[in-house]
N, C-alpha and C. Protein backbone atom coordinates (compact mmCIF):
# COMPACT_ATOMS: atom_id res chain seq x y z
N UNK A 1 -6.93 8.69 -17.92
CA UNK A 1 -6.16 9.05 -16.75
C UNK A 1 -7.11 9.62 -15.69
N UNK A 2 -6.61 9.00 -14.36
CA UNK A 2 -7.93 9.67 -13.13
C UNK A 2 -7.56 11.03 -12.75
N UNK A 3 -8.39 11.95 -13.02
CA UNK A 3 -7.72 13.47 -12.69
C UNK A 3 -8.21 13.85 -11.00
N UNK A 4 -9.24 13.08 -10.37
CA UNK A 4 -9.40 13.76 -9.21
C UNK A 4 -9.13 12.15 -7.70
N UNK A 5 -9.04 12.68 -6.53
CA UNK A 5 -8.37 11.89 -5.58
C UNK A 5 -10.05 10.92 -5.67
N UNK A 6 -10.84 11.28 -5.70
CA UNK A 6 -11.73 10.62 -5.39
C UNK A 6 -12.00 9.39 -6.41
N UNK A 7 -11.79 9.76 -7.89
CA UNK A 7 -11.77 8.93 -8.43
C UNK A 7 -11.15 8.02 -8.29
N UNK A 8 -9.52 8.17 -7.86
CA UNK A 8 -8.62 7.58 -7.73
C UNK A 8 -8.86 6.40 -6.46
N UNK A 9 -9.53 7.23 -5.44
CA UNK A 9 -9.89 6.22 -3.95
C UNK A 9 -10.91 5.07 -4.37
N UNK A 10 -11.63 5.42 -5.48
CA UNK A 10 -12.67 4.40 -6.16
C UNK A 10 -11.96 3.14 -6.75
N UNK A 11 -10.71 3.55 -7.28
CA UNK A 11 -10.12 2.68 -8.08
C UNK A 11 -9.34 1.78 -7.44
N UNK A 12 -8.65 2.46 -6.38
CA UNK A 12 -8.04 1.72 -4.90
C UNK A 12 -8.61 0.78 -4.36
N UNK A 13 -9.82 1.12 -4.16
CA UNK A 13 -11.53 0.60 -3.82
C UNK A 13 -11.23 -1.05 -4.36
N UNK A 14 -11.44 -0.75 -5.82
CA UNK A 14 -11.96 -1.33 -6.62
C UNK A 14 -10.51 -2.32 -6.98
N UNK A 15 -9.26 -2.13 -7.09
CA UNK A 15 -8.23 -2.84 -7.14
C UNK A 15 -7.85 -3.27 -6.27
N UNK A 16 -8.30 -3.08 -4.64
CA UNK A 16 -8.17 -4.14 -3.26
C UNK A 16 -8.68 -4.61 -2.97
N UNK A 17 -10.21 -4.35 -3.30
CA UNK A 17 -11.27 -4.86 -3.10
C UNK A 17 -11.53 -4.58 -1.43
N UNK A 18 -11.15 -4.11 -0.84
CA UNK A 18 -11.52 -3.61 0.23
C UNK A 18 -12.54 -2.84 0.71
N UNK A 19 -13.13 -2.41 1.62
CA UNK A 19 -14.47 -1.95 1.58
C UNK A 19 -13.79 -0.97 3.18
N UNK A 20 -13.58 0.43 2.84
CA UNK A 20 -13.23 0.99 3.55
C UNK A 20 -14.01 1.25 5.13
N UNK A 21 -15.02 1.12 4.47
CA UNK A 21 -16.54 1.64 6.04
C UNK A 21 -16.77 0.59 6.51
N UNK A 22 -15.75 -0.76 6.22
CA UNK A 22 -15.74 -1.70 7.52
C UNK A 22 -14.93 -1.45 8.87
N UNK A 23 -13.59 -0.42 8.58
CA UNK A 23 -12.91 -0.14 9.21
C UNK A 23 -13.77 0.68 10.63
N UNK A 24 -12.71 -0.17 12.20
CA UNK A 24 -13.64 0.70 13.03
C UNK A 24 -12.57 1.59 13.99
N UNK A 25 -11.26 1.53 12.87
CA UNK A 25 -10.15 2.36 13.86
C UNK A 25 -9.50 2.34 14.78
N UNK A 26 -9.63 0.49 15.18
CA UNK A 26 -8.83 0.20 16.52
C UNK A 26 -7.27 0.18 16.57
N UNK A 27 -6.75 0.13 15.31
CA UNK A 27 -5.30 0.39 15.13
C UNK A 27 -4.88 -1.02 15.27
N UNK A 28 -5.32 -2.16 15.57
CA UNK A 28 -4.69 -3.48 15.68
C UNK A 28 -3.57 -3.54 14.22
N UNK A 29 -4.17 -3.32 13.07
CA UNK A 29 -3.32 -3.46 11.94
C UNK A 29 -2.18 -2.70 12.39
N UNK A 30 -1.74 -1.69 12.66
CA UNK A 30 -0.68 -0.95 12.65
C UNK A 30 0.31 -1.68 13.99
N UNK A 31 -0.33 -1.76 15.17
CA UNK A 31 0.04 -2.48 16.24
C UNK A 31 0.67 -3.55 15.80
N UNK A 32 0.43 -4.18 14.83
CA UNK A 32 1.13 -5.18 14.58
C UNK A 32 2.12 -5.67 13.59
N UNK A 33 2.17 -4.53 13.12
CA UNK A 33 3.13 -4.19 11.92
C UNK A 33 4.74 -3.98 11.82
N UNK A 34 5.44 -5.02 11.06
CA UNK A 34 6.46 -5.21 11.78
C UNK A 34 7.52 -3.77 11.37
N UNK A 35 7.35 -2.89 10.05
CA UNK A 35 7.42 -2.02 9.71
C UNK A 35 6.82 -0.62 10.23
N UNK A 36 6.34 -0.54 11.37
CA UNK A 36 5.74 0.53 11.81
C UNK A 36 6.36 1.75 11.97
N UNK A 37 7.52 1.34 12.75
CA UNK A 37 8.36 2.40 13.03
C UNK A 37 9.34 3.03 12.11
N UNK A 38 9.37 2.35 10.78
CA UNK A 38 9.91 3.08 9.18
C UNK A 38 9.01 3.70 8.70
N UNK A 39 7.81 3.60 8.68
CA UNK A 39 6.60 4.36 7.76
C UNK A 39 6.18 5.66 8.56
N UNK A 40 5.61 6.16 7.24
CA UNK A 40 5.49 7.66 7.43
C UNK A 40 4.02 7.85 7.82
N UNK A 41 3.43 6.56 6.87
CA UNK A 41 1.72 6.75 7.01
C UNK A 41 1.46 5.53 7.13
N UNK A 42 0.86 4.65 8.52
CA UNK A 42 0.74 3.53 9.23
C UNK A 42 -0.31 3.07 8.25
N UNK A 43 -0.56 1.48 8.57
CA UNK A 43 -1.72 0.80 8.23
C UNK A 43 -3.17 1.51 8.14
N UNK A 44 -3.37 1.87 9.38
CA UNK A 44 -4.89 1.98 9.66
C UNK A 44 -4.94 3.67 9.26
N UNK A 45 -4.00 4.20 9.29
CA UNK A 45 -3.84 5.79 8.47
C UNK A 45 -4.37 5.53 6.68
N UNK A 46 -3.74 4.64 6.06
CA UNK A 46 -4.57 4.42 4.27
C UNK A 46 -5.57 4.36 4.52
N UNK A 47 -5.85 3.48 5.57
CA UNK A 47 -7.73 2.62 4.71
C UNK A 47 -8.39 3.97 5.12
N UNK A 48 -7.62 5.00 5.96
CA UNK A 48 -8.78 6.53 6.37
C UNK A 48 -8.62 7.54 5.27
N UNK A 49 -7.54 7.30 4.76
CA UNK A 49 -7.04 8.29 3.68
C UNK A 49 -7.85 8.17 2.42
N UNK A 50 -7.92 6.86 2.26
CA UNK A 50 -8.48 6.23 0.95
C UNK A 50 -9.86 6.51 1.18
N UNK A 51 -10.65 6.23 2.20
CA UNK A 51 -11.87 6.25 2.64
C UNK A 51 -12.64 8.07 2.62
N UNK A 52 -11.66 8.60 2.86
CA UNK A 52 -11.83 10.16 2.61
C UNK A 52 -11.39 10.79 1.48
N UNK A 53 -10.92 9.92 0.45
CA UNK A 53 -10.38 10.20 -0.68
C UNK A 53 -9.48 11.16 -0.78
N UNK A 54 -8.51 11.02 0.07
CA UNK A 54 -7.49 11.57 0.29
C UNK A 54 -6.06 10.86 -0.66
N UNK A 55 -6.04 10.68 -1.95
CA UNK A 55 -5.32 9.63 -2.16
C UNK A 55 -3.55 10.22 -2.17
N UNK A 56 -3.83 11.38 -2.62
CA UNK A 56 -2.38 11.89 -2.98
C UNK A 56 -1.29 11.96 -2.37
N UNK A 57 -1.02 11.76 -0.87
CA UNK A 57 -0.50 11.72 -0.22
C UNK A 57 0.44 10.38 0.45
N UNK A 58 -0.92 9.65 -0.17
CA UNK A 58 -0.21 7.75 -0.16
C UNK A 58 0.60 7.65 -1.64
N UNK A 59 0.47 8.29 -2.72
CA UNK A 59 1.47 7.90 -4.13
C UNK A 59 2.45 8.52 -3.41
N UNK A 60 2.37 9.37 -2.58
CA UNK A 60 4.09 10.09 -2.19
C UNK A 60 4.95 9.40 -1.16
N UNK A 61 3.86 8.44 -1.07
CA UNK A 61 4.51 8.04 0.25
C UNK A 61 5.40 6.82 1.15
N UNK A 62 6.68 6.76 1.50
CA UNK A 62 7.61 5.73 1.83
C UNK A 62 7.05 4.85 2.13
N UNK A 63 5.91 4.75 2.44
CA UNK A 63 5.55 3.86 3.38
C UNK A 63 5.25 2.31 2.37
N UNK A 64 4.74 2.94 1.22
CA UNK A 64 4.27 1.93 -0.28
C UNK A 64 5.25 1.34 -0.14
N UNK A 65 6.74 1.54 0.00
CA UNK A 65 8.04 0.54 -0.08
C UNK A 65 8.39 -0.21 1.19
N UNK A 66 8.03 0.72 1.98
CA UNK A 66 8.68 -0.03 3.73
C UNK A 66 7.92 -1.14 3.90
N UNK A 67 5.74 -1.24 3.54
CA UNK A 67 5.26 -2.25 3.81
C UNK A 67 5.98 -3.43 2.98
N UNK A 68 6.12 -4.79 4.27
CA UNK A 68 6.55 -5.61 4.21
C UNK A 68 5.95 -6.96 3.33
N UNK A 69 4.47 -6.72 3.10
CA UNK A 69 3.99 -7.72 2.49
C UNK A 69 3.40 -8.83 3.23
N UNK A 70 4.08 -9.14 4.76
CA UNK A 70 3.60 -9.94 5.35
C UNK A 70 2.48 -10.41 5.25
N UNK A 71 1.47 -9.32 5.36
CA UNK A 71 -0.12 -9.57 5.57
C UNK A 71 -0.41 -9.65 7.69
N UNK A 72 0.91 -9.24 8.31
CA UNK A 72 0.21 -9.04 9.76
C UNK A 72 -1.31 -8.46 10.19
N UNK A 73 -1.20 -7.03 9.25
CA UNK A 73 -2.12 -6.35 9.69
C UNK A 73 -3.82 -7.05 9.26
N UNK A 74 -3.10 -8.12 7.99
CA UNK A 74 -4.75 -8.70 7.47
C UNK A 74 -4.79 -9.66 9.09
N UNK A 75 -4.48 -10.29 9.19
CA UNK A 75 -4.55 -11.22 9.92
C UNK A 75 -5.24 -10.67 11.21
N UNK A 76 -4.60 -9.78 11.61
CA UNK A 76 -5.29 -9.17 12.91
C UNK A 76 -6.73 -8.43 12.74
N UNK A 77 -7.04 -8.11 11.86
CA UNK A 77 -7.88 -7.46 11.67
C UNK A 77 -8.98 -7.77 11.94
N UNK A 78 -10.02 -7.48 12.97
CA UNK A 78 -11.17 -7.85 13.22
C UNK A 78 -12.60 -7.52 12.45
N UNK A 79 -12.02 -6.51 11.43
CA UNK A 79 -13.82 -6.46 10.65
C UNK A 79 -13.23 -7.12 9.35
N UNK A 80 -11.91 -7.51 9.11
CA UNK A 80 -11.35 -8.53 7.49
C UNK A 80 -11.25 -6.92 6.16
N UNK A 81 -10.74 -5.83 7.11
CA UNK A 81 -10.53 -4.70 6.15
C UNK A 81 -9.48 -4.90 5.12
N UNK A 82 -8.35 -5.80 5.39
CA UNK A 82 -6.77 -5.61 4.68
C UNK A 82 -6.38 -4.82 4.32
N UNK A 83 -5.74 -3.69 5.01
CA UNK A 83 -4.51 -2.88 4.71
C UNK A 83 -3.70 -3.08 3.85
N UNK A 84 -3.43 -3.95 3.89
CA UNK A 84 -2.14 -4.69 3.36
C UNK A 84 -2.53 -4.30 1.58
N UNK A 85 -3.40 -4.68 1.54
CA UNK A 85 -3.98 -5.06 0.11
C UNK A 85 -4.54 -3.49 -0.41
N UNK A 86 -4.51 -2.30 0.34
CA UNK A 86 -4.56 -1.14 0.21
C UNK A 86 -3.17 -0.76 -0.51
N UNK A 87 -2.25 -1.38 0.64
CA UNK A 87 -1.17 -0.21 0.28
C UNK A 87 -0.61 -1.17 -1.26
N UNK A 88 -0.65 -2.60 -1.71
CA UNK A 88 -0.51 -3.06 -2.68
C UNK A 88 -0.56 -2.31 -3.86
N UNK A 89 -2.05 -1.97 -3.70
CA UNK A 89 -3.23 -1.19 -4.46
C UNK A 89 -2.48 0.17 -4.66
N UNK A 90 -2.07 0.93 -3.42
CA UNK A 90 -1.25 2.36 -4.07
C UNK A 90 0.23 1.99 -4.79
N UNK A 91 1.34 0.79 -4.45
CA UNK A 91 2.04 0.36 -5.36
C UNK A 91 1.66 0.42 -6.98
N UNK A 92 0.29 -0.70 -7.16
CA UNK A 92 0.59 -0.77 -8.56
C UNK A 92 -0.37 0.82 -8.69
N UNK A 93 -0.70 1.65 -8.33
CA UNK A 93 -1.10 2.66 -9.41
C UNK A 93 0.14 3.89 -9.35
N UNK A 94 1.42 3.54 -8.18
CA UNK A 94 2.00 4.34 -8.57
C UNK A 94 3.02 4.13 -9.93
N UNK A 95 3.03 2.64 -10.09
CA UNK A 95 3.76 1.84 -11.03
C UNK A 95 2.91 1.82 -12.69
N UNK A 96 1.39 2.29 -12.17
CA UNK A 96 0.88 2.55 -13.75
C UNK A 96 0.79 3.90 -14.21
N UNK A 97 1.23 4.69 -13.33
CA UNK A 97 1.19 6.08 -13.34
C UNK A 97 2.39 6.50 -14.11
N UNK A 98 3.43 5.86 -14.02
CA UNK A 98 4.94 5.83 -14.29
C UNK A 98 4.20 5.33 -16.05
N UNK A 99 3.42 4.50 -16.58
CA UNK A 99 3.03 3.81 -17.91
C UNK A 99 3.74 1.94 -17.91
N UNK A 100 3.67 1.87 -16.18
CA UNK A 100 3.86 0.49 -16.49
C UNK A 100 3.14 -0.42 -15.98
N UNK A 101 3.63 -1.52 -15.96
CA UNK A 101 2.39 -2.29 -15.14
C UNK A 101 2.96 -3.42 -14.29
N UNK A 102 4.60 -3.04 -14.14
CA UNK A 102 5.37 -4.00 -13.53
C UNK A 102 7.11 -2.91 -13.18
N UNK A 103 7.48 -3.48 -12.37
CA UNK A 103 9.26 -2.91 -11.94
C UNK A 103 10.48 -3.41 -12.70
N UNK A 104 10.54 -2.57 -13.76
CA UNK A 104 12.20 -3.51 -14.15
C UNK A 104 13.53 -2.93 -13.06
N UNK A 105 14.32 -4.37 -13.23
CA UNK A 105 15.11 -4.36 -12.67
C UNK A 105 16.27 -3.59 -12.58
N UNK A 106 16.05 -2.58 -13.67
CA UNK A 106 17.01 -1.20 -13.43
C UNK A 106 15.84 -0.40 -12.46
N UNK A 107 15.16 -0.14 -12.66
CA UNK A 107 14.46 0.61 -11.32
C UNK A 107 14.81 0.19 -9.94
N UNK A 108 14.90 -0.75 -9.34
CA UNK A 108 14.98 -1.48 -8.43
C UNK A 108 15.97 -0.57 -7.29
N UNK A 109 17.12 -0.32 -7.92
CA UNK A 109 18.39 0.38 -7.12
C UNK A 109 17.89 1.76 -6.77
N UNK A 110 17.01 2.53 -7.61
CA UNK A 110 16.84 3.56 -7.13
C UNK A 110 15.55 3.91 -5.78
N UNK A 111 15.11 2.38 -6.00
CA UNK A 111 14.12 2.55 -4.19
C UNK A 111 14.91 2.04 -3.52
N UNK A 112 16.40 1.53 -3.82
CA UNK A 112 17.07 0.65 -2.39
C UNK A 112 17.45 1.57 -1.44
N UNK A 113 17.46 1.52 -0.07
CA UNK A 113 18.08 2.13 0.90
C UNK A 113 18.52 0.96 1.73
N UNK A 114 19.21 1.31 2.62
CA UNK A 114 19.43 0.26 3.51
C UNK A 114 18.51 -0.20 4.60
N UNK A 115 17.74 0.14 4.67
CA UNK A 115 16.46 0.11 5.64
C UNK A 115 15.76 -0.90 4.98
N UNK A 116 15.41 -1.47 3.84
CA UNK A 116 14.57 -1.84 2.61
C UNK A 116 14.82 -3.09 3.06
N UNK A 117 13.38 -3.46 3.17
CA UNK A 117 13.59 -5.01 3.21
C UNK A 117 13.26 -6.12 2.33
N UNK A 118 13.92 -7.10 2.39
CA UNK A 118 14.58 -8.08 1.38
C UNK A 118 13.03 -8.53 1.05
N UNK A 119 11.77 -9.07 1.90
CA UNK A 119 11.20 -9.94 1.16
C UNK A 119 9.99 -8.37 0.59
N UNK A 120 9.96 -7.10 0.76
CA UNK A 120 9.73 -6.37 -0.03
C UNK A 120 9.96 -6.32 -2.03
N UNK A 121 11.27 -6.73 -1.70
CA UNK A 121 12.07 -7.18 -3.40
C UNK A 121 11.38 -7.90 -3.77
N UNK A 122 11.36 -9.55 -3.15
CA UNK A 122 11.14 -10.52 -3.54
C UNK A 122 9.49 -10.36 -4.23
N UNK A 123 8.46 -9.74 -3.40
CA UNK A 123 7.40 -9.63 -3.08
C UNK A 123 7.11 -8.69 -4.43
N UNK A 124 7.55 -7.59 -4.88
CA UNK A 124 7.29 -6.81 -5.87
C UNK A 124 7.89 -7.68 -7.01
N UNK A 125 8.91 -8.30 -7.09
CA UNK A 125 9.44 -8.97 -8.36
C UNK A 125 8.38 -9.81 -8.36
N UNK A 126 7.49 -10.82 -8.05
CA UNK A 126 7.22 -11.96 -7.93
C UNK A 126 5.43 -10.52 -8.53
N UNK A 127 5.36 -10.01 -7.97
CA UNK A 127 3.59 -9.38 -8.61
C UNK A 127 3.88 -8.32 -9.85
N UNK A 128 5.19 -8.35 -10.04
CA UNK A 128 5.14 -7.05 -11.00
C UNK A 128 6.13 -7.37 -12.26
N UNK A 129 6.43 -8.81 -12.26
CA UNK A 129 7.25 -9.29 -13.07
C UNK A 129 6.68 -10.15 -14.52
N UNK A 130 5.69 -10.19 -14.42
CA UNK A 130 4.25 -11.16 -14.77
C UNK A 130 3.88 -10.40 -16.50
């Protein structure tokens, strides 16, 4: 079990494969995010969090459910950081943290709100069903 944030930002690291110190902070990812205005902690807010090993604050955070999956923010991205594939990355470790490695479908109702969007479902059933 990872006991400190830093370890944890390594593992983030290392399960998105992302490379945080490409990031140069222009916010395009978030700008373009069709979920922006539901989340608590934007796109280009993880890859700084993670990058400062700040991790604890992203397992708490709505935002792991609101991202949409799209991949907008990869797309825009001018140094090829993916956000997207960050906040993935805090999904499954909040999902191995729990001792699993996937969402059963009795869990499901207790992240629904009405805000929750549909290809969010689809998107976690389809990577965590496996």
């Amino acid at each position: 079990m990872l006991k400190t944030d830093k370890e944890k930002a390594e593992l983030l690291k290392e399960i998105s494969g992302v490379d945080t110190k490409k990031c140069m902070k222009c916010g395009r990812c978030s700008a373009s995010c069709p979920s922006y205005d539901a989340m608590d902690i934007r796109p280009h807010q993880f890859v700084s969090y993670v990058q400062n090993g700040d991790v604890e604050p992203l397992l708490h955070s709505k935002s792991i459910w609101k991202c949409l999956s799209c991949f907008a923010c990869v797309e825009r991205c001018p140094r090829d950081v993916k956000p997207a594939k960050l906040i993935e990355a805090v999904r499954l470790m909040v999902i191995r943290e729990q001792g699993k490695n996937y969402l059963s479908p009795d869990e499901i109702p207790e992240l629904l709100d009405p805000d929750l969007p549909q290809q969010l479902l689809a998107s976690a059933f389809r990577k965590y069903s496996k």
